[in-house]
Structure formats: C-alpha cells, structure tokens
Protein backbone atom coordinates (compact mmCIF):
# COMPACT_ATOMS: atom_id res chain seq x y z
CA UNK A 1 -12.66 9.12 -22.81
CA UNK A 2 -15.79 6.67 -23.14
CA UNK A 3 -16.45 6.99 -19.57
CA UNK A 4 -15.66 11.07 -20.02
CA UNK A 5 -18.50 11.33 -23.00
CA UNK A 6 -21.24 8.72 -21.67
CA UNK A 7 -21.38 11.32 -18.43
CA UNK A 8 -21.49 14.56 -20.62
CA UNK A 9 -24.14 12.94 -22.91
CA UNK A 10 -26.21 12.16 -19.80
CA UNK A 11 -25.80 15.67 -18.60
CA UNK A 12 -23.56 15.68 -15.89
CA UNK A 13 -21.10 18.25 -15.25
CA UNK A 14 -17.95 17.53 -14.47
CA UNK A 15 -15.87 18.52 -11.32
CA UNK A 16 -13.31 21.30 -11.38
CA UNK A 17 -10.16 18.81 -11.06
CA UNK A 18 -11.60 15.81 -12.89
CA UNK A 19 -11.82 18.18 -16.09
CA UNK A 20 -8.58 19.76 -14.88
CA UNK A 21 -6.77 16.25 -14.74
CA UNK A 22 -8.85 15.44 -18.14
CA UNK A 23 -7.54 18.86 -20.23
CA UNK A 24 -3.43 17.41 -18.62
CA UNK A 25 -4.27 14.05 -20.25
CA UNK A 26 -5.54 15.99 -23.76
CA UNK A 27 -2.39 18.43 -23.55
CA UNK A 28 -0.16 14.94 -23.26
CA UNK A 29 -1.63 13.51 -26.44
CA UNK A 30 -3.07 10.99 -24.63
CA UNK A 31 -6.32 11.05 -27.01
CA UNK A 32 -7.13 10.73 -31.14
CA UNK A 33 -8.44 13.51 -32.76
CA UNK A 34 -11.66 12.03 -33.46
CA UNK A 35 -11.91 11.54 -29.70
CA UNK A 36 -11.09 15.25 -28.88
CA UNK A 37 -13.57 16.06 -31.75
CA UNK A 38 -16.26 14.06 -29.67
CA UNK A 39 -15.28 15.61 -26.41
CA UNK A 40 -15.70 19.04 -27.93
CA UNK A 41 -18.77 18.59 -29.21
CA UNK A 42 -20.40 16.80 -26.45
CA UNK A 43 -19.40 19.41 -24.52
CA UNK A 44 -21.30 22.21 -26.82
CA UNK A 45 -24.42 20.18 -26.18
CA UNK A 46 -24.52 22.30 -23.09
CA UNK A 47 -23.50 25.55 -21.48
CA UNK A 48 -19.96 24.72 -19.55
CA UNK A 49 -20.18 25.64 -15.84
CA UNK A 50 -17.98 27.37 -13.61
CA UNK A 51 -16.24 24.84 -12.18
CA UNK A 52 -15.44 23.07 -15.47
CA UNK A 53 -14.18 26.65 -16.73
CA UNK A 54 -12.35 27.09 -13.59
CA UNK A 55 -10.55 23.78 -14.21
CA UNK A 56 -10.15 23.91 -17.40
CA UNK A 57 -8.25 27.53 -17.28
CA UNK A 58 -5.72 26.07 -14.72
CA UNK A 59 -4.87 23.51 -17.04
CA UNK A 60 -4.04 25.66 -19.88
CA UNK A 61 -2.32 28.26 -17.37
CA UNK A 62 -0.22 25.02 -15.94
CA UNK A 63 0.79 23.67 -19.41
CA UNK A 64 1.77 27.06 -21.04
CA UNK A 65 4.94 28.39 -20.87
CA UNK A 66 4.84 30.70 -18.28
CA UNK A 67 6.04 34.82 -18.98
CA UNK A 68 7.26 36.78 -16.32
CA UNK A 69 6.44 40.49 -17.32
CA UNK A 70 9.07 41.39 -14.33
CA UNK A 71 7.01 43.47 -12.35
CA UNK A 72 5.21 45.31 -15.39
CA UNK A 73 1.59 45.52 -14.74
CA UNK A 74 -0.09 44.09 -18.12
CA UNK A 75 -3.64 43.99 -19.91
CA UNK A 76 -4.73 42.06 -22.19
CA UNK A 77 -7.42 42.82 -24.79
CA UNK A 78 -8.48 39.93 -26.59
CA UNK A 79 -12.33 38.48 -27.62
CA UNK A 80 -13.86 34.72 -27.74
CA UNK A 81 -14.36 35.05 -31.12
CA UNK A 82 -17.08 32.46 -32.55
CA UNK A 83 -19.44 35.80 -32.77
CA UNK A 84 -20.28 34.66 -36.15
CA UNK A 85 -19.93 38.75 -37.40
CA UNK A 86 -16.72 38.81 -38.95
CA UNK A 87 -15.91 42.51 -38.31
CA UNK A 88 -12.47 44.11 -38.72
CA UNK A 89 -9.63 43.28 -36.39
CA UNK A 90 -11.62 45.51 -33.13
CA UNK A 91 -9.74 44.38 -30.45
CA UNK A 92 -5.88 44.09 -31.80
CA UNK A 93 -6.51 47.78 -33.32
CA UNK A 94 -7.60 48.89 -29.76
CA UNK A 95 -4.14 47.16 -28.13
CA UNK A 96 -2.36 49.14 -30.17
CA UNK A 97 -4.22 52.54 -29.14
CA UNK A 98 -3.86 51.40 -25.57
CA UNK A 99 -0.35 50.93 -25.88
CA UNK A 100 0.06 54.23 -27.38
CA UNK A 101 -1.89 55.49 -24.49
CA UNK A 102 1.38 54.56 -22.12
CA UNK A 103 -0.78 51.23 -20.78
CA UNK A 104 2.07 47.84 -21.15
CA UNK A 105 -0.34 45.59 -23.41
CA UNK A 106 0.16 41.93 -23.58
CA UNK A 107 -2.30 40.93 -26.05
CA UNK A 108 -2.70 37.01 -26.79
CA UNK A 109 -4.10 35.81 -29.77
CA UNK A 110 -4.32 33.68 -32.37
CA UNK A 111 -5.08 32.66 -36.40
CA UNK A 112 -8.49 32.97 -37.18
CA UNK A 113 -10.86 29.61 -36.78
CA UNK A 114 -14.18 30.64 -36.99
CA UNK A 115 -13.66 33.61 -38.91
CA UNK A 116 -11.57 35.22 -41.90
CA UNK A 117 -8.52 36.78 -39.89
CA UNK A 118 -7.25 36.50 -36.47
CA UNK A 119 -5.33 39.03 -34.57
CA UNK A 120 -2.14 36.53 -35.58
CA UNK A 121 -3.19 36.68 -39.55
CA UNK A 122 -3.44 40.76 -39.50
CA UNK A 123 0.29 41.33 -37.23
CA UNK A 124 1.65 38.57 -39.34
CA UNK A 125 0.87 40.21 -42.57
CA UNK A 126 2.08 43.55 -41.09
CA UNK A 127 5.38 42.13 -40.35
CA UNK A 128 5.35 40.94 -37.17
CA UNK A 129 7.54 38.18 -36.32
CA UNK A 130 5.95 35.88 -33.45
CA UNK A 131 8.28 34.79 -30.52
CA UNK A 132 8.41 32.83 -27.51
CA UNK A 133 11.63 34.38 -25.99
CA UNK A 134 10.50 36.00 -22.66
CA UNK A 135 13.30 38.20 -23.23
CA UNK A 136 11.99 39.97 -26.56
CA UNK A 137 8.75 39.65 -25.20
CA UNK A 138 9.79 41.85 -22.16
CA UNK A 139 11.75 44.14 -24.91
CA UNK A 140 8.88 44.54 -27.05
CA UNK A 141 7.09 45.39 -23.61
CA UNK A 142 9.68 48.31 -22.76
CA UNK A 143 10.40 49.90 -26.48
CA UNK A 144 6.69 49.39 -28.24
CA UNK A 145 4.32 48.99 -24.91
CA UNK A 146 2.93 46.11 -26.12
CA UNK A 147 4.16 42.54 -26.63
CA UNK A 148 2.21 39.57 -28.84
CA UNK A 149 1.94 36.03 -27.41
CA UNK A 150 0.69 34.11 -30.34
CA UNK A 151 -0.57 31.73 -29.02
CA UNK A 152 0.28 27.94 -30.01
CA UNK A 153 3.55 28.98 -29.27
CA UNK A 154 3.18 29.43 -25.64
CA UNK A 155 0.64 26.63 -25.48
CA UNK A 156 2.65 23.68 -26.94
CA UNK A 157 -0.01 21.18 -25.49
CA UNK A 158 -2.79 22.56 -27.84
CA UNK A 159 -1.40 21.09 -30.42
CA UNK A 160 -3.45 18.18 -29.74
CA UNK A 161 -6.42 20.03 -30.08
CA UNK A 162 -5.77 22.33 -33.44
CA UNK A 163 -6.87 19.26 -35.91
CA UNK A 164 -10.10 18.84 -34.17
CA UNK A 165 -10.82 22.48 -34.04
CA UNK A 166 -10.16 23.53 -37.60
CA UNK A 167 -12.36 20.21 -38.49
CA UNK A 168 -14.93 21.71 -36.40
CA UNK A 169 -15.16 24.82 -38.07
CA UNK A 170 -17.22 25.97 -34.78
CA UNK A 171 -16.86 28.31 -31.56
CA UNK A 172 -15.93 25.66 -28.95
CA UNK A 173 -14.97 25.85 -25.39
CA UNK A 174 -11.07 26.91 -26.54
CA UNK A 175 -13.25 30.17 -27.62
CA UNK A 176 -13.87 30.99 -24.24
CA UNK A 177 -11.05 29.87 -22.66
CA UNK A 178 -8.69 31.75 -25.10
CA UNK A 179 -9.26 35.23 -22.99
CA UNK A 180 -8.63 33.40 -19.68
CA UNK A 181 -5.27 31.48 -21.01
CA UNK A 182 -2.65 34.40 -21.68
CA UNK A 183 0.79 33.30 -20.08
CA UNK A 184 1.44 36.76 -18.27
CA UNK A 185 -1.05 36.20 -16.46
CA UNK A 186 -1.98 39.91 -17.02
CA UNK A 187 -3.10 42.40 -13.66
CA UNK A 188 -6.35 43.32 -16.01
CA UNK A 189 -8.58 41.82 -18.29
CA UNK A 190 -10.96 43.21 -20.85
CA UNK A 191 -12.83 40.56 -22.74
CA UNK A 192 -15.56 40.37 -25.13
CA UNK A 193 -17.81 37.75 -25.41
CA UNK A 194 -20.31 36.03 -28.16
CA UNK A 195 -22.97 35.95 -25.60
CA UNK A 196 -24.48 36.85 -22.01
CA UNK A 197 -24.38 32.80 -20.54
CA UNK A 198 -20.80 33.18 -21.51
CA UNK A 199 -20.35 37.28 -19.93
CA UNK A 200 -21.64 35.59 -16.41
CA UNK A 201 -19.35 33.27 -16.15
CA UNK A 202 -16.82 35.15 -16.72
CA UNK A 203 -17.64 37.85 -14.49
CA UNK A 204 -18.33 35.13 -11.71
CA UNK A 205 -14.71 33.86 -12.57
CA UNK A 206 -12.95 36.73 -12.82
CA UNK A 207 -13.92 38.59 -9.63
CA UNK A 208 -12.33 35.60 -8.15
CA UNK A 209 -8.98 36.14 -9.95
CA UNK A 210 -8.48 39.65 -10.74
CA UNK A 211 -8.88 43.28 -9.11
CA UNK A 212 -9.87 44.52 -12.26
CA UNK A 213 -11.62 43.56 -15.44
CA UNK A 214 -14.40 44.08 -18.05
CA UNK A 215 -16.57 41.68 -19.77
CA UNK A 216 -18.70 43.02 -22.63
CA UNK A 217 -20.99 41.81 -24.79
CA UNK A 218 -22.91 43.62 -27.49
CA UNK A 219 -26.42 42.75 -26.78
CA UNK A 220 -27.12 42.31 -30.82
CA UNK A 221 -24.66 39.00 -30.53
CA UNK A 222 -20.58 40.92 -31.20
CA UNK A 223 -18.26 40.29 -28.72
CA UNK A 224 -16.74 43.80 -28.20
CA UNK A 225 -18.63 47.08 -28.60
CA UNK A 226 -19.94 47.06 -31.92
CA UNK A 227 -22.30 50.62 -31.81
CA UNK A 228 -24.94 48.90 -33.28
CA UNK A 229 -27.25 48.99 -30.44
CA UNK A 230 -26.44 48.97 -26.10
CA UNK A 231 -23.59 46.51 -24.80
CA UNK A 232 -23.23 45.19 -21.58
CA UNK A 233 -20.19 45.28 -19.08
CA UNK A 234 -19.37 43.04 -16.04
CA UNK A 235 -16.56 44.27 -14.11
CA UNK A 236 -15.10 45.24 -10.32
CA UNK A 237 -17.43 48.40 -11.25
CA UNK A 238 -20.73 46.15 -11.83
CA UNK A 239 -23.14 45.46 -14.33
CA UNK A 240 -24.33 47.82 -16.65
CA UNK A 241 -26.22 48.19 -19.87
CA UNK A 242 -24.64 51.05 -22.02
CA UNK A 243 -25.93 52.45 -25.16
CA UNK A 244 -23.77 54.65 -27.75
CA UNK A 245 -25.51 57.72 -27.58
CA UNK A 246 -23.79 57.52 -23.42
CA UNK A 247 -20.49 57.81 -25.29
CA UNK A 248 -21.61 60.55 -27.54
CA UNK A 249 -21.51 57.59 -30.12
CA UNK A 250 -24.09 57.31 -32.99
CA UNK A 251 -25.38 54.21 -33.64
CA UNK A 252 -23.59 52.21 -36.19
CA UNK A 253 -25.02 49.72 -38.78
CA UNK A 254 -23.39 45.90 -39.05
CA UNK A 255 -21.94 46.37 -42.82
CA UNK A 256 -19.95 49.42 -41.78
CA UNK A 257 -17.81 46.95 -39.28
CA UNK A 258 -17.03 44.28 -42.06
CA UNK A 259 -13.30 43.29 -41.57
CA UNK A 260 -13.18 42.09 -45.64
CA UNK A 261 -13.08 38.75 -46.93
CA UNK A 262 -9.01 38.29 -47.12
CA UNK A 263 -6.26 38.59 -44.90
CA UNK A 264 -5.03 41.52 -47.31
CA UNK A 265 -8.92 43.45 -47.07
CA UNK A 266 -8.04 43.27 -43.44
CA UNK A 267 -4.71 44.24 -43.62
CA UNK A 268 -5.49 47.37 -45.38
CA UNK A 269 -8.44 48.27 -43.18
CA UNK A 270 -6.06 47.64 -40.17
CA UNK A 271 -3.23 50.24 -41.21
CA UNK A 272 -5.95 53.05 -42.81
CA UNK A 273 -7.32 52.87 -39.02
CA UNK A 274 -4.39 53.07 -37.34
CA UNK A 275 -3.47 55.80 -39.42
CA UNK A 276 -5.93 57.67 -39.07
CA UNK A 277 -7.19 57.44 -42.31
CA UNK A 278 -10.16 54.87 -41.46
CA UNK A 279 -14.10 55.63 -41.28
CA UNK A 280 -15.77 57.00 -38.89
CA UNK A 281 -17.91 54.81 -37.67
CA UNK A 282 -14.39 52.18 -37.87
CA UNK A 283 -12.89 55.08 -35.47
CA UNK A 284 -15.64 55.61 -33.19
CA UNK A 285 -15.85 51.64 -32.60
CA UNK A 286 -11.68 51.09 -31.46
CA UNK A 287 -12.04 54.28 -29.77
CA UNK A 288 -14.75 52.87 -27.55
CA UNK A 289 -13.19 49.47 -27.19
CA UNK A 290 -10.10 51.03 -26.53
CA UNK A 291 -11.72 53.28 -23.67
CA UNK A 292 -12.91 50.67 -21.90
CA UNK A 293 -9.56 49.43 -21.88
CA UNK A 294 -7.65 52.44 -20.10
CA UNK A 295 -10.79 53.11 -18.13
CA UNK A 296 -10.51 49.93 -16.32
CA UNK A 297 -7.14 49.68 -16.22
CA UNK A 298 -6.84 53.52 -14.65
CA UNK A 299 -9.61 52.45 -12.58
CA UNK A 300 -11.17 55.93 -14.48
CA UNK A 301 -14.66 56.87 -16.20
CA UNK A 302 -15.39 55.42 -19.60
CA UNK A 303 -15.55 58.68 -21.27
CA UNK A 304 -12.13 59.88 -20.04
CA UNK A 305 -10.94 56.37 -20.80
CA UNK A 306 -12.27 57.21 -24.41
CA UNK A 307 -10.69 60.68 -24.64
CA UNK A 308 -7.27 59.18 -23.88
CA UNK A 309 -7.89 56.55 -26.32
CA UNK A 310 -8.58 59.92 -29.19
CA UNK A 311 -5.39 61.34 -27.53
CA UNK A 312 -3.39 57.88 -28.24
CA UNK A 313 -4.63 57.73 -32.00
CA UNK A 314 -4.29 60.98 -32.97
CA UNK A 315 -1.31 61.74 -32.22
CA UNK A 316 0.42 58.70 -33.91
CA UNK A 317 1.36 57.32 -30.81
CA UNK A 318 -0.46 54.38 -31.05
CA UNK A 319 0.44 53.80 -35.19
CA UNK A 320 4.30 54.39 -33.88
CA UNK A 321 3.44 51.43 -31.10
CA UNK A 322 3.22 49.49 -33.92
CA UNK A 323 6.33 50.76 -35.91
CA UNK A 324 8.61 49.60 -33.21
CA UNK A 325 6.85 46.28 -32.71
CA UNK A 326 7.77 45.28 -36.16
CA UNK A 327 10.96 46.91 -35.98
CA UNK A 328 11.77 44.75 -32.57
CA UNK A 329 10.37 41.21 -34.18
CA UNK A 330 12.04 41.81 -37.59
C-alpha cells in the first residue's frame, strides 16, 4: 500500500488492472483500516479516471455474488449519493413507480453514509426484509416487479471497506462506483450523479457497457432531477441540458425536497408519496425521475416516459408494487 499511496500522492494514475488487482487485495482483507482510510482519501485528492473506474467496477462485479435475473431484462435506478442535499428518498420512490409501470426493477442500494437515510434505511423501516437468495430475488422480480439487492450482502468483500467509510463521513470513490456495482448486471442504467466530472465518466463508461442508459445531474449540485433549475442527461440518446418548464414542470425550491432529519420523517414522507397523498412539488420530482426511467428503458420520449410514470402512481399500481414486496420478504 506504501508504494500504492506514494504514486497517488505524486499524481499518477493508476492502470486499469493494477487498481483492479489492488481493489481483489482490499476485498481479501489484505489491508488495515487506517490504510484503506489513506487509500481513499488519497484518492479524493483527485478526480479518478476512466481506466481506474473501469478497473475498479470489474473488481466489485468479480467479487459480488453474482444474480442471474433468468432472462428478465432489469433496470436499476439508484444515485452516487455524496450530493450533500439530503432530499427525500427520489430515486427508491421512482423504482417503485417504475415497477408499477410493468418495467422488472432491480434497484441496489444501501444504508445511508453521507446522508440521513438510504434507500436500505426507508425499505427497512417499511418492512422489507433484505435477502441474498437469488431465488426470492427472482420471486420478488415476478410477483412485485421489483427486487432489492442491499447491498453488503451481495458484496461480502466490502466489508473491509465499511469502517473506513463511516470514519470518513465523506462521498468517496464507493459513491460512484455504487451505480456501476449491482449484481444483475441490469440491461439499463439510470444514474444520478453529484457532479458533471463524475456524469462524463460515466457516460464514457457506460456507452462501452450498455445499449441503454441515462446519467443526470442537476446542474445546481443533486444527483437526480431535483426541479430546481435545468439537469443534464448523458445517454445512447446524447447530451442534453433540460429545464422543467420542457416537462411542463415548475420550478421547485431546495426546502420543498427535504427528506426529514430521521429515518421515521422519511418513512412517512416515503408512504404519503407513494400514496398519493404527497406534495406537489414531491410528485412532480419522482414523476420526472421516474420518466426518465421508462423513457430510456422503452427507448421512448421523456414526456411519454413521464405520463406512464402518472399512469403507474395513480392508479396504485406502483404503492401495490410495494405491498407485495413486503408481503414476499416478510
């Protein structure tokens, strides 16, 4: 690891498979925390590149435990976190609208690090019971459209790296690899990101490994579509700039998005939503979120990606997606 930090603290990046080989040795315990801690924060000093991405995502793909979806053609909805805005639970709320939509969602996730609650500290306070049994994966997948993967359960080696993570009390690179790491390996890919360095490289990585994705990043610093000013998207479509008024979306203002400062604020914020019985402005933002989601996944326009997404929410479907989740895990 000396030789590992003298090289980042001199600049140098790293090749794909040395920090590929490096990430196997880390997943093996090979290292202390306080080394791990060092490692992590060296490599914040700078923006990671590409390659070290690229090598760092096979690593975590090769030391998960793999899920076979068995032909089902997943997405995944899931942000880097480390945005710094603590909002309500966005992206797990737009999962569930997606699955209601009729779209198989594997959504990976996690507790919270940087931030109040996690999409694993909301579903866990609902009642869902995390797995790793492929099989009730694949039956949550066929009854409730969408399946969790919590994810230090399907990434064992990571255990290495929790203690120096929660001492960090920062976004690190695990941030951005967390999107890029789900073990179903789904078809598509939304992601949001904390910021635009972070959007390229994901765009540059993903058109290498998928036929269809989304990055977006709010250009006010959220990483999902927050309404409170234009967003970005990189995906198979391009890049665009998009502003809420496009959508037929008013502009929003940051307090309206606050996710509470408990797990049980966010609970209760999560189920008036899904409901129905949330804001507007907490409507209008999963709605959008969740219409980028079927849009690129149905290869369709945002705004009929967004009108399903009304369809899906309305109509209970996607509040009964979550009935038989918890009903399958309990």
């Amino acid at each position: 690891m000396k030789k590992v930090l003298e090289q980042l603290y001199s600049g140098e990046i790293l090749s794909e498979d040395f920090i590929y080989n490096l990430m196997n040795e880390i997943g093996s315990g090979a290292f202390t925390d306080l080394q791990i801690t060092a490692f992590l924060s060296a490599l914040n000093m700078r923006p990671v590149s590409v390659d070290e991405l690229r090598g760092l995502r096979r690593a975590m793909l090769d030391l998960c435990l793999a899920v076979d979806t068995q032909g089902v053609e997943t997405i995944d909805l899931c942000g880097t976190g480390g945005d710094g805005k603590d909002t309500f639970n966005i992206s797990t709320l737009s999962a569930f609208v997606v699955a209601g939509a009729g779209i198989p969602v594997a959504k990976h996730g996690n507790y919270a690090v940087s931030s109040h609650c996690g999409s694993s500290n909301v579903l866990e306070a609902l009642g869902v019971k995390f797995t790793s049994d492929v099989s009730v994966i694949n039956r949550q997948l066929e009854a409730a459209n969408i399946a969790i993967l919590h994810a230090p359960l399907f990434h064992p080696a990571m255990k290495h790296v929790a203690p120096a993570r929660r001492g960090m009390q920062v976004k690190t690179v695990f941030n951005i690899l967390g999107p890029l790491s789900n073990p179903c390996r789904p078809a598509v890919q939304v992601a949001g990101v904390y910021n635009l360095e972070v959007a390229r490289l994901y765009y540059y990585l993903l058109q290498e490994t998928a036929e269809r994705f989304a990055v977006v990043h709010a250009l006010d610093g959220y990483d999902e579509i927050s309404l409170t000013g234009d967003f970005k998207t990189f995906s198979h479509k391009g890049e665009h700039t998009v502003a809420p008024a496009y959508l037929g979306m008013k502009p929003v203002i940051p307090a309206e998005l606050s996710g509470g400062d408990t797990i049980a604020e966010a609970t209760d914020i999560f189920l008036k939503v899904i409901s129905g019985q949330g804001t507007e402005v907490q409507r209008s933002v999963v709605l959008a979120n969740a219409g980028l989601a079927i849009s690129t996944y149905k290869n369709w326009d945002f705004k009929d990606g967004i009108a399903a997404a009304a369809e899906s929410l309305d109509s209970g479907r996607a509040e009964q997606s979550l009935k038989k989740l918890i009903e399958i895990t309990a």
